[in-house]
Every structure is written in C-alpha cells, then in structure tokens.
Protein backbone atom coordinates (compact mmCIF):
# COMPACT_ATOMS: atom_id res chain seq x y z
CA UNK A 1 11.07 162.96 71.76
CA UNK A 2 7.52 162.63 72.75
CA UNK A 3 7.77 159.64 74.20
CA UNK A 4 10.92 160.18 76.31
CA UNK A 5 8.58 163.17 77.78
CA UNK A 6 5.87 161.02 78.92
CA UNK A 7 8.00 158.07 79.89
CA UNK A 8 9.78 161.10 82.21
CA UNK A 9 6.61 162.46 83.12
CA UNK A 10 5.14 159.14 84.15
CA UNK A 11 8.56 158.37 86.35
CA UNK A 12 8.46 161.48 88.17
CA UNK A 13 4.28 160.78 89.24
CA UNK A 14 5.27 157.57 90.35
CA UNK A 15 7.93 158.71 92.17
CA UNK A 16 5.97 161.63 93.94
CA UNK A 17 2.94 159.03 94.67
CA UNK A 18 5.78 156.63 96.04
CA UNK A 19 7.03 159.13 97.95
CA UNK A 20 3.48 160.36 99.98
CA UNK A 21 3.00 157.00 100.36
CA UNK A 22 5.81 156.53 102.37
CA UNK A 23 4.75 159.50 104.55
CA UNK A 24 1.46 157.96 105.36
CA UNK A 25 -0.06 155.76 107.52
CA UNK A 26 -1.11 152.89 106.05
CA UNK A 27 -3.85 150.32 107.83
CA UNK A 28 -5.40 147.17 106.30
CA UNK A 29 -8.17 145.83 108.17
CA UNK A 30 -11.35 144.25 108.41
CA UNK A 31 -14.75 145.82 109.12
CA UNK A 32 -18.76 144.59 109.53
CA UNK A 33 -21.73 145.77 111.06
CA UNK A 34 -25.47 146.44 110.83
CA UNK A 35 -27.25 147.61 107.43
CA UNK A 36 -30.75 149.29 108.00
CA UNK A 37 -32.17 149.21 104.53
CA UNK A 38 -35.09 150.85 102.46
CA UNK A 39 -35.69 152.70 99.10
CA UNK A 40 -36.45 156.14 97.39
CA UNK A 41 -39.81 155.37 95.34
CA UNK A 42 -42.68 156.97 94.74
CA UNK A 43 -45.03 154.31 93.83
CA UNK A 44 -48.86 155.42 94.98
CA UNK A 45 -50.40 152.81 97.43
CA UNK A 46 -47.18 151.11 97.73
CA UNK A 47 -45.59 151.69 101.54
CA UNK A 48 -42.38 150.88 101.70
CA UNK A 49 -40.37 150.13 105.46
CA UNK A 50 -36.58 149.51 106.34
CA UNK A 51 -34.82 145.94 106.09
CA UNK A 52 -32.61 144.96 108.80
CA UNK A 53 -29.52 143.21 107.37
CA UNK A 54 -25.76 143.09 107.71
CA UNK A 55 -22.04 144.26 105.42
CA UNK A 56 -18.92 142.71 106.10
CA UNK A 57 -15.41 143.95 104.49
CA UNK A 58 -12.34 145.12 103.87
CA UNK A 59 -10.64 148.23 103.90
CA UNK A 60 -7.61 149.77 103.31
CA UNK A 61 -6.47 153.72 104.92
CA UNK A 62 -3.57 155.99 103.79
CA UNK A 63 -3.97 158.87 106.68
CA UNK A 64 -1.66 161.89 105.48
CA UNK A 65 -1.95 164.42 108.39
CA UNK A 66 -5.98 165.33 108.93
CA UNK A 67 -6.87 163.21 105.96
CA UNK A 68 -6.88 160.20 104.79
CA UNK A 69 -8.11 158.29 101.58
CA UNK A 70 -9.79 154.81 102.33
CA UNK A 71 -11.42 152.27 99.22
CA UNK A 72 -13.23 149.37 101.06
CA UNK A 73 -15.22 146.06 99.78
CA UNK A 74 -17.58 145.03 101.55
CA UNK A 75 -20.79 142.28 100.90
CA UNK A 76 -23.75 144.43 101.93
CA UNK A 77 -27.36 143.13 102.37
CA UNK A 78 -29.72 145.42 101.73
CA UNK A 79 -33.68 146.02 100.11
CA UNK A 80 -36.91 146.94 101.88
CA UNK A 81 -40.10 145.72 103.03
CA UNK A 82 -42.99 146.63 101.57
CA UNK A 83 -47.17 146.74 101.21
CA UNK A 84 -49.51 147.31 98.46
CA UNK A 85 -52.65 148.75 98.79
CA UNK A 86 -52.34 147.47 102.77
CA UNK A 87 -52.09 144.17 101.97
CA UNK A 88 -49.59 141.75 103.46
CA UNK A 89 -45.61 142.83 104.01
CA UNK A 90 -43.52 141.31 100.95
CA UNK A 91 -39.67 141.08 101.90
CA UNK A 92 -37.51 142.40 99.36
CA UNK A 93 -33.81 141.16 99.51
CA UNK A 94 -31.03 143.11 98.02
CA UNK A 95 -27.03 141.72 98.15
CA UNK A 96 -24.34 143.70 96.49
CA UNK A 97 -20.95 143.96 96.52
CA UNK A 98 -20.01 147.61 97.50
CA UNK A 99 -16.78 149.17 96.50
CA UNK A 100 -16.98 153.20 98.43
CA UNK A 101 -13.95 155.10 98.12
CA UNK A 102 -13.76 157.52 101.35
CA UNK A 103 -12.43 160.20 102.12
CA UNK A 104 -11.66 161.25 105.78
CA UNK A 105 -11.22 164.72 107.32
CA UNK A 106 -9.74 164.42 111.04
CA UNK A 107 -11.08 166.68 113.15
CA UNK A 108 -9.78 166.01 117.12
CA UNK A 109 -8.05 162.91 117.88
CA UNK A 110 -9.78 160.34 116.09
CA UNK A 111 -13.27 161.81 115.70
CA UNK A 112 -13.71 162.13 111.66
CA UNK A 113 -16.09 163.28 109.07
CA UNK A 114 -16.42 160.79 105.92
CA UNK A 115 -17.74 161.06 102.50
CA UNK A 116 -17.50 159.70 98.94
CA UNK A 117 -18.33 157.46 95.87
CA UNK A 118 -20.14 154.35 96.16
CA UNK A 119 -20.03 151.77 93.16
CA UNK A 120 -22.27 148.85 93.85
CA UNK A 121 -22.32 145.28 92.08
CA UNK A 122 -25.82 143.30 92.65
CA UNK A 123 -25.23 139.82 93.39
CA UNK A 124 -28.71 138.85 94.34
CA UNK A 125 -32.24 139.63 94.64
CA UNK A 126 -35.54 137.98 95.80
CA UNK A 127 -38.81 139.41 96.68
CA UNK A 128 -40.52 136.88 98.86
CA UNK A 129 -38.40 134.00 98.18
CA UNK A 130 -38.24 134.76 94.68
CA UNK A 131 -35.26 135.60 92.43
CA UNK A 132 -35.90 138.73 90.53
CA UNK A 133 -32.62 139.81 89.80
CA UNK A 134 -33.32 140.17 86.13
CA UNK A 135 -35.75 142.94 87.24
CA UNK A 136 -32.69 145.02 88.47
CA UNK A 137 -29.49 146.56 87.63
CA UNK A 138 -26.41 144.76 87.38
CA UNK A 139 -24.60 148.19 88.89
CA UNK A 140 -25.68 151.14 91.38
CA UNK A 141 -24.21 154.48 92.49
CA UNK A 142 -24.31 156.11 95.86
CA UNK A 143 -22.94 158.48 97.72
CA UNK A 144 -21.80 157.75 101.79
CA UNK A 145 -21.69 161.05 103.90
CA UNK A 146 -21.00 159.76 107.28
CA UNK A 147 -18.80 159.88 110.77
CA UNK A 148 -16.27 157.68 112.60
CA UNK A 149 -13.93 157.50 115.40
CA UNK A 150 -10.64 155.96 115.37
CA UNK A 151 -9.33 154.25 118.69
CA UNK A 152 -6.00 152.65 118.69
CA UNK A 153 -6.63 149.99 115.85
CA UNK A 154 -10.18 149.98 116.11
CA UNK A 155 -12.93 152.04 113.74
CA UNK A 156 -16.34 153.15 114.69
CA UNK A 157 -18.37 154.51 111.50
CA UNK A 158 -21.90 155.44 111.29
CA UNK A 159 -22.55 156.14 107.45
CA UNK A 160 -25.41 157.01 105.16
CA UNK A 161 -25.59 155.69 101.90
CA UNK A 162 -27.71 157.52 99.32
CA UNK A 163 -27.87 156.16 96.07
CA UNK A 164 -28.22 158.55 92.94
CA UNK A 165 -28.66 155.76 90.58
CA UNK A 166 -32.04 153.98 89.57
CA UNK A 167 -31.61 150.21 90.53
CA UNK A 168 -34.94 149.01 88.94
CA UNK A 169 -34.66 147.91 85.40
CA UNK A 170 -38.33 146.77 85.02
CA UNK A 171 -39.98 148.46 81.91
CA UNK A 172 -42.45 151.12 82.66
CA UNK A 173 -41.59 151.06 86.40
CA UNK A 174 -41.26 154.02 89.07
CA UNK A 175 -38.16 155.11 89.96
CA UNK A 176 -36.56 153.50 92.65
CA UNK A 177 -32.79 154.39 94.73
CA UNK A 178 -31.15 152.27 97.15
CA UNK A 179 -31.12 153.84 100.76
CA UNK A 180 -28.83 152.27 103.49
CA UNK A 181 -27.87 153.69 107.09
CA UNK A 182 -24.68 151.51 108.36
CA UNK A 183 -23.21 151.21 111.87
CA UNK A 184 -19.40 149.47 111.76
CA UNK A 185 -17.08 148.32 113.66
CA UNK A 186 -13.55 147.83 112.30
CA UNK A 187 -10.07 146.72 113.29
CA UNK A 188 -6.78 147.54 111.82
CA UNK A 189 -4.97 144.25 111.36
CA UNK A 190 -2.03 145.80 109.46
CA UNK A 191 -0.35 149.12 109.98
CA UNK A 192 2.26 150.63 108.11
CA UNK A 193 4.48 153.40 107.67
CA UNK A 194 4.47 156.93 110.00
C-alpha cells in the first residue's frame, strides 16, 4: 500500500514539474567574460591585489513570469597577486570549474536582480609557475549576488562572487576565501516554450 502511495505521489510531482515546465521559457546558451580576482585573508605583512582573468560557459534559464531559475558551468580563472613583507609580486593562479545555480527576479523589461549558490571544482593551481594544487581544496562554496539585463537573446550580468568556504588546505595556514567580480556577456542559442 505504501508503495502504491509514493509511486502516486512521485507521478503526480513529475507531472506538476512537467507541467511548469511547459509554461516557461526555456533558453540554452552560451556565456564568457572578464573575472577580476583576489582573496579574503588576513595574513600580517602579506598584501594581497586582484588577478585579471577570464570564465567561459554554459547556461541554461526557465523564466516563469518575474522569475526565473538558471544553473550554469562555466571554466573560471581566478587567484590573486600578492607581496610579502614588500618584496616582489608572486602570481597566484586559480582555475575551477564553477557550477552557480541562480535565481532571477525581473524587475522592468529585462533589467534583473540575481543571486545564489556557487559550488566550485579546482582544476588547477600555480603560484609563480608552480603547481600547488595539493595546497588547496579540491571543492569551494560561494555565494553570487549580482545584476543583468536581458536584450532579445542576449545577457548582460555583472556578478559578485563571495566565497564562504576556506580554499587553503595547508596545515597551520590563515584563512583564506575566494573573491571574484565577473562582467558577462551571453547569448541565447536555444529558446523554448512561452
């Protein structure tokens, strides 16, 4: 009996999530655009400065009405630059694979406010030339607040990324949180439904 109630249950979710999905709007597209990079530490006579890099992706938008939901990948370059004790500028090189689920309020138009979960997947890292991704965390967690404006089939975002979770995994180390400012540009290659 149980199991006839869940199996029931389970059809009529499905059916209700197949059902608002075929009242959304539905766009697959591409997106990329500038990363400018640095971290949360406190590390005394350590100065840390921003990291110029670069994120290119994918995402994927169900707009119902004002909002819409919209889980992206994206490659994202990322790390700092940094000084110790005012000695000479050591480049620190961050790539992860970013997975943010968004969530989009419509305001007028196209103008919208953004914000969500960011789950992060470190594919590389090198401090002057040097790989050092042992010294990390395979994983990170941030949260993007951000803006964007939709025009036709093309996206304008402008998103901070703060990240909540402690990338460095070095014993005995200060504490230190990823920190990335994005400007995008996307285009909808792919839209669906209403």
């Amino acid at each position: 009996m149980n199991k006839i109630k869940i199996s029931i249950t389970a059809l009529l979710v499905m059916l209700s999530i197949g059902a608002a999905v075929a009242q959304a709007a539905v766009s697959l597209g591409v997106k990329g655009g500038l990363n400018f990079a640095n971290v949360n530490a406190d590390s005394p006579g350590t100065a840390f400065a921003s990291r110029t890099g670069y994120h290119l992706g994918a995402f994927l938008s169900a707009k119902f009405a004002k909002l819409a939901i919209q889980p992206e990948i994206v490659y994202s370059q990322q790390g700092m630059n940094f000084t110790i004790n005012g000695g000479s500028s050591v480049d620190q090189n961050f790539s992860y694979v970013n997975i943010p689920i968004i969530l989009k309020l419509y305001l007028v138009g196209g103008l919208n406010l953004q914000a969500g979960p960011q789950f992060g997947f470190l594919t590389s890292a090198a401090r002057g030339g040097v790989d050092v991704k042992s010294l990390y965390k395979s994983s990170d967690f941030s949260v993007a607040l951000g803006a964007g404006l939709d025009i036709s089939n093309i996206t304008i975002d402008a998103r901070y990324n703060m990240g909540i979770s402690e990338i460095n995994d070095e014993a005995g180390s200060d504490a230190v949180k990823n920190q990335v400012f994005q400007l995008s540009l996307g285009f909808k290659l792919f839209n669906f439904g209403s």
